[in-house]
Every structure is written in C-alpha cells, then in structure tokens.
Protein backbone atom coordinates (compact mmCIF):
# COMPACT_ATOMS: atom_id res chain seq x y z
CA UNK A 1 91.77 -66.03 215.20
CA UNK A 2 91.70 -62.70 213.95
CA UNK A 3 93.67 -61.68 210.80
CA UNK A 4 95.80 -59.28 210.83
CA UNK A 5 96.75 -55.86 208.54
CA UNK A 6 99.60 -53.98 208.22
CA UNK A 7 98.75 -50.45 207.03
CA UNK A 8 101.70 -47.60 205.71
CA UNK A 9 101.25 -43.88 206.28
CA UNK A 10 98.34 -44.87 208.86
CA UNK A 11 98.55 -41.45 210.51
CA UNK A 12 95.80 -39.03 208.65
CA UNK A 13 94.00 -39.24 205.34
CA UNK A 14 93.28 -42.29 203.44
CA UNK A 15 95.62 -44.23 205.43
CA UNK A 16 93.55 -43.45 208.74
CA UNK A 17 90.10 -44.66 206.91
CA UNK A 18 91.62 -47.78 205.73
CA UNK A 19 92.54 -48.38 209.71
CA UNK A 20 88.94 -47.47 210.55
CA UNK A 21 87.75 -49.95 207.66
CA UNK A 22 89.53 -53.37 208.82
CA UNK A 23 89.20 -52.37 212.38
CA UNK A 24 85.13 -52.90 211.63
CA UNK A 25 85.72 -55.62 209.62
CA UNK A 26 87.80 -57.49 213.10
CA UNK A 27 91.11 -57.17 211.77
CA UNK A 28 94.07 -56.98 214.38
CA UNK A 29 96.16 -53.89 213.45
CA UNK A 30 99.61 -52.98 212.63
CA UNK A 31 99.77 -49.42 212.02
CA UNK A 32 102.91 -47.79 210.70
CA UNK A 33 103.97 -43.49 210.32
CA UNK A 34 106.40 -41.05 211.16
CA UNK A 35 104.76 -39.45 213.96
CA UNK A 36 104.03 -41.30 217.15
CA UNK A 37 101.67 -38.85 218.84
CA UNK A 38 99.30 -39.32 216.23
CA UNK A 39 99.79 -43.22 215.93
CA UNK A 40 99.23 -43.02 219.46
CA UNK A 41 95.84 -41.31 219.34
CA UNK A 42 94.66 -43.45 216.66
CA UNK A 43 95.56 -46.50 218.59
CA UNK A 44 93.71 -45.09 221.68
CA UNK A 45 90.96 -44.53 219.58
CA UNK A 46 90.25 -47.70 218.08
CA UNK A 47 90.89 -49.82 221.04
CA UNK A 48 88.16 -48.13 222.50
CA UNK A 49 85.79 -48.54 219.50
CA UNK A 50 86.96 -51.81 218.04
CA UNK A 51 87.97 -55.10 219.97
CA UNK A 52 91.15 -56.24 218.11
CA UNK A 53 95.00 -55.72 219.07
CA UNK A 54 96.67 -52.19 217.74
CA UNK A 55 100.32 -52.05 217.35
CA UNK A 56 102.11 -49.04 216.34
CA UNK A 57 105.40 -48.63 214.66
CA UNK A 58 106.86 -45.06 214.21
CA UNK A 59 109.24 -45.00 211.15
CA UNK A 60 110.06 -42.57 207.97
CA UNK A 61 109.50 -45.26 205.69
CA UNK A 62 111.69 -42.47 203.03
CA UNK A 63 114.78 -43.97 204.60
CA UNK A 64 116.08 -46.46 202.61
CA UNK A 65 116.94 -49.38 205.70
CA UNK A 66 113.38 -48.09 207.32
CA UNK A 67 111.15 -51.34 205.34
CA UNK A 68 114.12 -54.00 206.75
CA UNK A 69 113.81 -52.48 210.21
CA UNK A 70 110.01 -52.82 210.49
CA UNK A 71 110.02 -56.76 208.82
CA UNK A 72 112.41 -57.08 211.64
CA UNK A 73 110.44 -55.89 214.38
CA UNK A 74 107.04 -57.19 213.33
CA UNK A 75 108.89 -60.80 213.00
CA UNK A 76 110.56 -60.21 216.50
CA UNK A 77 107.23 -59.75 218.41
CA UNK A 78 105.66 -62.71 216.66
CA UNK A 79 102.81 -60.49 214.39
CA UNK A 80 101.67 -62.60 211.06
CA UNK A 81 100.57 -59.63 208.64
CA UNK A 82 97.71 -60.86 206.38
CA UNK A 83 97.03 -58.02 204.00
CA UNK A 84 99.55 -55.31 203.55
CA UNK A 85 98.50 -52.21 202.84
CA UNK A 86 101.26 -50.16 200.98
CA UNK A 87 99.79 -46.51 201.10
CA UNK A 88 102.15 -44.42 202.34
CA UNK A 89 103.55 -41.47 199.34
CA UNK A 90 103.68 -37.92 198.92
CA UNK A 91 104.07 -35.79 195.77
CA UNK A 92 105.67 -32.64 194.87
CA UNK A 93 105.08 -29.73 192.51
CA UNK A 94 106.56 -27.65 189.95
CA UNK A 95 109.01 -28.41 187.11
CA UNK A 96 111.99 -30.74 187.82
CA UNK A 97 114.39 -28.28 187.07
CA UNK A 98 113.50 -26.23 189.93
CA UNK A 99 112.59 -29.24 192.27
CA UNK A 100 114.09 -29.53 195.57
CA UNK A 101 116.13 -32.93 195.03
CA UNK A 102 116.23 -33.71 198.27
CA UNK A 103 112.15 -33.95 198.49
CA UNK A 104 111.99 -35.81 194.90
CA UNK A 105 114.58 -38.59 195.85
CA UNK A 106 112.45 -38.67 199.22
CA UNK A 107 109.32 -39.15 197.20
CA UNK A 108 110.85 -41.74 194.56
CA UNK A 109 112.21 -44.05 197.77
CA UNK A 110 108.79 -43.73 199.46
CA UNK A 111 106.18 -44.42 196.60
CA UNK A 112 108.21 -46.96 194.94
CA UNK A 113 111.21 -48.99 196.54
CA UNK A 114 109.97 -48.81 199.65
CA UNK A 115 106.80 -50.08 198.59
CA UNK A 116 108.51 -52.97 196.10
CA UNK A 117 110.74 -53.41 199.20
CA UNK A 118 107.89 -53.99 202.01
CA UNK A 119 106.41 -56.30 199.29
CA UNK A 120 109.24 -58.66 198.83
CA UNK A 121 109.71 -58.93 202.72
CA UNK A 122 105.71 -59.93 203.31
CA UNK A 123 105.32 -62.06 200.51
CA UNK A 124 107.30 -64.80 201.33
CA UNK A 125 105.63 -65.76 204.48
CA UNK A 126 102.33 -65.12 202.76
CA UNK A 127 103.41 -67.62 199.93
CA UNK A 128 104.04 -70.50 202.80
CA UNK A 129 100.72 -70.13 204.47
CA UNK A 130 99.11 -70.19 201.00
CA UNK A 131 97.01 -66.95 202.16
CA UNK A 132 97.40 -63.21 201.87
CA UNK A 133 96.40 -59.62 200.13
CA UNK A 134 98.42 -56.83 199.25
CA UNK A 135 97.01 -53.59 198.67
CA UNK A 136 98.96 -50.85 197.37
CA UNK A 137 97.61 -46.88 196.96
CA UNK A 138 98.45 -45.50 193.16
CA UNK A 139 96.65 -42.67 191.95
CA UNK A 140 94.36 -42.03 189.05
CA UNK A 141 98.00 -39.74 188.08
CA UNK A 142 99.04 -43.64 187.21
CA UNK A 143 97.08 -43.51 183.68
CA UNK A 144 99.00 -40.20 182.29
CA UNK A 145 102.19 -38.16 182.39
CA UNK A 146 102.15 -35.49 184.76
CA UNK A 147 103.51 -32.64 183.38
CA UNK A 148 104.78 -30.07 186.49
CA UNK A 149 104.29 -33.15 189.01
CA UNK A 150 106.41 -35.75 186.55
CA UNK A 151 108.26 -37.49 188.86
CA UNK A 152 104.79 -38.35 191.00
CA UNK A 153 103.09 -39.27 188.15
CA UNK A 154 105.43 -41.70 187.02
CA UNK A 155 105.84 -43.44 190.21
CA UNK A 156 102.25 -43.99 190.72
CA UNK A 157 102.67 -45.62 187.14
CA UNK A 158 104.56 -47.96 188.38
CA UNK A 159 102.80 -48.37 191.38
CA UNK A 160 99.96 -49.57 189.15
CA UNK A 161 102.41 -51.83 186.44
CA UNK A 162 104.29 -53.16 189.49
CA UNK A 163 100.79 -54.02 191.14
CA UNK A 164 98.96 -55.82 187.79
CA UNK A 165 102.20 -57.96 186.97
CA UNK A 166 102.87 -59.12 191.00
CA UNK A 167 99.21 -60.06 190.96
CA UNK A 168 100.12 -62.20 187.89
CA UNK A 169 102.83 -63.77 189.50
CA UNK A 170 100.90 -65.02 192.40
CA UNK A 171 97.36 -66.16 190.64
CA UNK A 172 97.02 -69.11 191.77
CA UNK A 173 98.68 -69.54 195.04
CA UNK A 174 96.22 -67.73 197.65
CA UNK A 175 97.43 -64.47 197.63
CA UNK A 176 95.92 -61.12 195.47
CA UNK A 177 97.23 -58.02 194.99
CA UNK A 178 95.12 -54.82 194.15
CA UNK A 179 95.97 -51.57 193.09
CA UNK A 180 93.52 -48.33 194.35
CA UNK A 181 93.37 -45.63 192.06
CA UNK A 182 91.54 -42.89 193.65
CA UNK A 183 91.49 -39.51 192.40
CA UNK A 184 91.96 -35.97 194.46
CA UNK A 185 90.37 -36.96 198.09
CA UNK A 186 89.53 -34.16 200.64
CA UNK A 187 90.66 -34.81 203.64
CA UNK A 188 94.39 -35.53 203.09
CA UNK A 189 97.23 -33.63 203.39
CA UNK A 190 98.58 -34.75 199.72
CA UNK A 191 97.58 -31.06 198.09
CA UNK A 192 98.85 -28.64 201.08
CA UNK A 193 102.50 -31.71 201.57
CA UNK A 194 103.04 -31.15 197.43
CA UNK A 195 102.45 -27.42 197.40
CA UNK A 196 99.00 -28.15 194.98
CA UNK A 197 97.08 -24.77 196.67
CA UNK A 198 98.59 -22.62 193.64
CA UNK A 199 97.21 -24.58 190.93
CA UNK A 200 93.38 -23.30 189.85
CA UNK A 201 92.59 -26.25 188.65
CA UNK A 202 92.41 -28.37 191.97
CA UNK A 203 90.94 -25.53 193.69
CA UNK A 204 87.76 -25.78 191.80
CA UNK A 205 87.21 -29.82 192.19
CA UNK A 206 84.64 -31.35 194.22
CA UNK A 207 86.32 -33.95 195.69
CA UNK A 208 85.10 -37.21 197.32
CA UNK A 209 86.31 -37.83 201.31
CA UNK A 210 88.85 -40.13 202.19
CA UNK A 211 86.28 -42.21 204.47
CA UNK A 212 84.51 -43.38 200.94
CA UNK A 213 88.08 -44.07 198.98
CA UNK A 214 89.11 -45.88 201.64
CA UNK A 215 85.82 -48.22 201.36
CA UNK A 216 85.92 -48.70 197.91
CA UNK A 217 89.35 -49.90 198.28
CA UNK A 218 88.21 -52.27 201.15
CA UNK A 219 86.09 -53.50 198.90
CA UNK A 220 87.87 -53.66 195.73
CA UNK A 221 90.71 -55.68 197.85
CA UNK A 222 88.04 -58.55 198.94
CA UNK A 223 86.72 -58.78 195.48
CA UNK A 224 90.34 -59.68 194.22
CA UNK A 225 90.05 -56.94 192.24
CA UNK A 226 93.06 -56.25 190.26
CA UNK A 227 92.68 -52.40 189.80
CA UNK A 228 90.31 -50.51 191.18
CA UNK A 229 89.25 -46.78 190.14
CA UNK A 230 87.45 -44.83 192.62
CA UNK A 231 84.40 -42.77 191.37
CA UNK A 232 82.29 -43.07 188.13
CA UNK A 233 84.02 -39.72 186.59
CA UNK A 234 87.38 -40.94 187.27
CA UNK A 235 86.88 -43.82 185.73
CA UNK A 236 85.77 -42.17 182.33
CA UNK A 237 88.46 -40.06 182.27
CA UNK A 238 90.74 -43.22 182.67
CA UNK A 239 89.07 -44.84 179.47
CA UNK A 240 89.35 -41.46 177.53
CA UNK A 241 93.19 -41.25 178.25
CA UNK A 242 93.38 -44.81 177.39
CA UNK A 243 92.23 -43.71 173.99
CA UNK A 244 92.92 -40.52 173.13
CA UNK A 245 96.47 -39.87 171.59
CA UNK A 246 99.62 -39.74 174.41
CA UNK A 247 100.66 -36.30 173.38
CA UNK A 248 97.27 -35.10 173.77
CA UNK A 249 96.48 -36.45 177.33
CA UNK A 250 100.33 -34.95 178.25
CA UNK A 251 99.14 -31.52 177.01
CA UNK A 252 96.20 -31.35 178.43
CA UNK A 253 97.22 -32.41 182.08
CA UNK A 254 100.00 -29.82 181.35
CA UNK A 255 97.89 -27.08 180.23
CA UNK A 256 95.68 -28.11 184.08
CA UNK A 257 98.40 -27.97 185.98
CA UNK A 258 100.28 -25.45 184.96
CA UNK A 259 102.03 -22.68 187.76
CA UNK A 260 101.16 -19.18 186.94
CA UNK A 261 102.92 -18.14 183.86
CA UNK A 262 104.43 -21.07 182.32
C-alpha cells in the first residue's frame, strides 16, 4: 500500500519539487495551497506522469482555523498522511517600523503556528501506528538575526528549535522530524512575495534551483536527518555564524541587507 504525503504551499517553488520528489518515489499525494487552478494543474500533471492518488485541498493556511479545517477534511475522506511536509511561509522586507502589520501577523501565523498547529494534529495518529516523518522548510535565515527582514528571520529560528526539540521528543517511537535549511533558491516566488528585488545583495547570488533543494531535503528526510543544510557554501557560512561573535553576524547581515540609504 502506498504511503502517503501531505505537502503545504504545494503550488510553485520548492513546494512543487518536493511533490515531484515523492510522486517518483510512489507516494500517494495530498497537496495543499491557496490557489486551486494551480493545484489543479499540478494534480493533472502528475497523474499523468506518476501512478499514485493526488488530492488537492485549496486553503490560506494564514488563517488561523485553516490547519483544523484541513485535519478535518483529510480525516473525513479516510487519507492516513505519512510524512508531513510543513513548507508553506513567506517573508517580508524592510524595517518593522514601517512594516505592513497586516502582512507580518500573516507571515508569523503561517511560518510558525500554523506549522506547530498542523504538527500537533498529525502527530497523534502517527504516534499510534508507531510510523511517520515530518518535514518542515526553515531557512539558512534560522542561524542569524535578520536585520530589515527580523520578523522572518526569527520565525525560521524557531522553525529550526521547534524542529530539533520535537525530533527529541519522539526518538524512539517511529517517527523523525527534519528540518531543511536551504538558502536563496531560484525558482520561487519568496524574493519578488517579500519585496527582496531592491536589495543588491541578492541580486548578485548564484543561486541553486528549487528541483535540487527539494532533493536534498528528500533525502535528508529518509536519512533521519535532524537538520539538513543545503549546499556546501551554506553550510560554511552556518559554522562561521556559529562562531563568530552575535553582534558581528547581526551587523553584517544588516550591513547585506540593507534598503538604499539606511
């Protein structure tokens, strides 16, 4: 019987390759986004190139009763989700005192209690079969402060805390949980959704596709890998923040990002 994988923000970019990924690997699919035209054609599309079962489920997953509404529905049509794939987040740009609120309590909701939400509802029933993986999207942004993206930064922080002490709690009993780390990925809509095209700095990177982070994180998730940092660069920079002093790594990621005049 094939297994089964619930996937978050399964529409474009990293969420889309992950789809791709455990649709070659036989996986049965659950995939979840706001916009059902493009679930839609993604569904058509692997059905045709992939043998398992594609379900779609079109919610803003920003609204706090959204993760309770899709537990509900997936329970009500009888799906077992075996890995849960928590990658649906956004960020936003520019300094917090000039932040639309609005977006920023969108894009606290999103990358964390939704995500700590979805968790607590799929775990359970994980815990009783004695089987299951959760895999949930950070950012390399989760070693650092981000000064001028704070609020993203910080919630892919605890993304990454949340992540390493969950996959404590459940050593032991079947179930892992890994954390993916990637860095900048071309082919997403993260840089154009948090209004990155005025920042120099991100303009000049050579950034990997979304096809490859999406692999790696395949990977890294049958592995049991706790956390997993895509790309050899990335990494180093990781273990350089780790030990270099705080204030240091905070001005220098400051100093990057910085908007024109500031």
């Amino acid at each position: 019987m094939a297994k089964t994988a619930l996937i978050t923000g399964a529409s474009g970019g990293i969420g889309y390759e992950l789809a791709k990924v455990f649709a070659t690997h036989a996986y049965d699919l659950i995939l979840v986004a706001r916009s059902t035209d493009k679930l839609q054609q993604i569904q058509s599309e692997l059905t045709q190139s992939h043998p398992g079962q594609v379900h779609i489920f079109s919610y803003d997953l920003s609204q706090p009763a959204s993760p309770l509404a899709l537990f509900e529905q997936v329970q009500q049509q009888g799906l077992t989700v075996d890995v849960l794939v928590n990658n649906a987040g956004f960020g936003d740009y520019g300094p917090l005192a000039e932040c639309d609120w609005d977006k920023h309590s969108a894009l606290l909701q999103l990358n964390m209690v939704t995500l700590t939400h979805l968790t607590r509802l799929f775990l359970p029933p994980m815990l009783e079969r004695g089987s299951g993986k959760v895999l949930n999207v950070a950012s390399t942004a989760a070693f650092q402060p981000g000064p001028f993206m704070a609020a993203y930064y910080a919630s892919k922080a605890y993304v990454m805390s949340f992540t390493e002490a969950l996959a404590h709690e459940v050593d032991g009993t079947g179930i892992t949980a890994t954390v993916l780390c990637p860095g900048p990925t071309r082919g997403t809509d993260f840089q154009a959704r948090a209004k990155l095209g005025e920042v120099e700095f991100f303009k000049q990177l050579k950034l990997p596709d979304a096809a490859a982070v999406a692999q790696f994180g395949y990977d890294a998730l049958e592995r049991n890998q706790v956390v997993a940092v895509h790309g050899v660069l990335n990494r180093l920079l990781v273990f350089t923040n780790r030990i270099m002093p705080r204030r240091t790594v905070t001005n220098a990621v400051g100093r990057l990002q910085a908007p024109e005049g500031k």
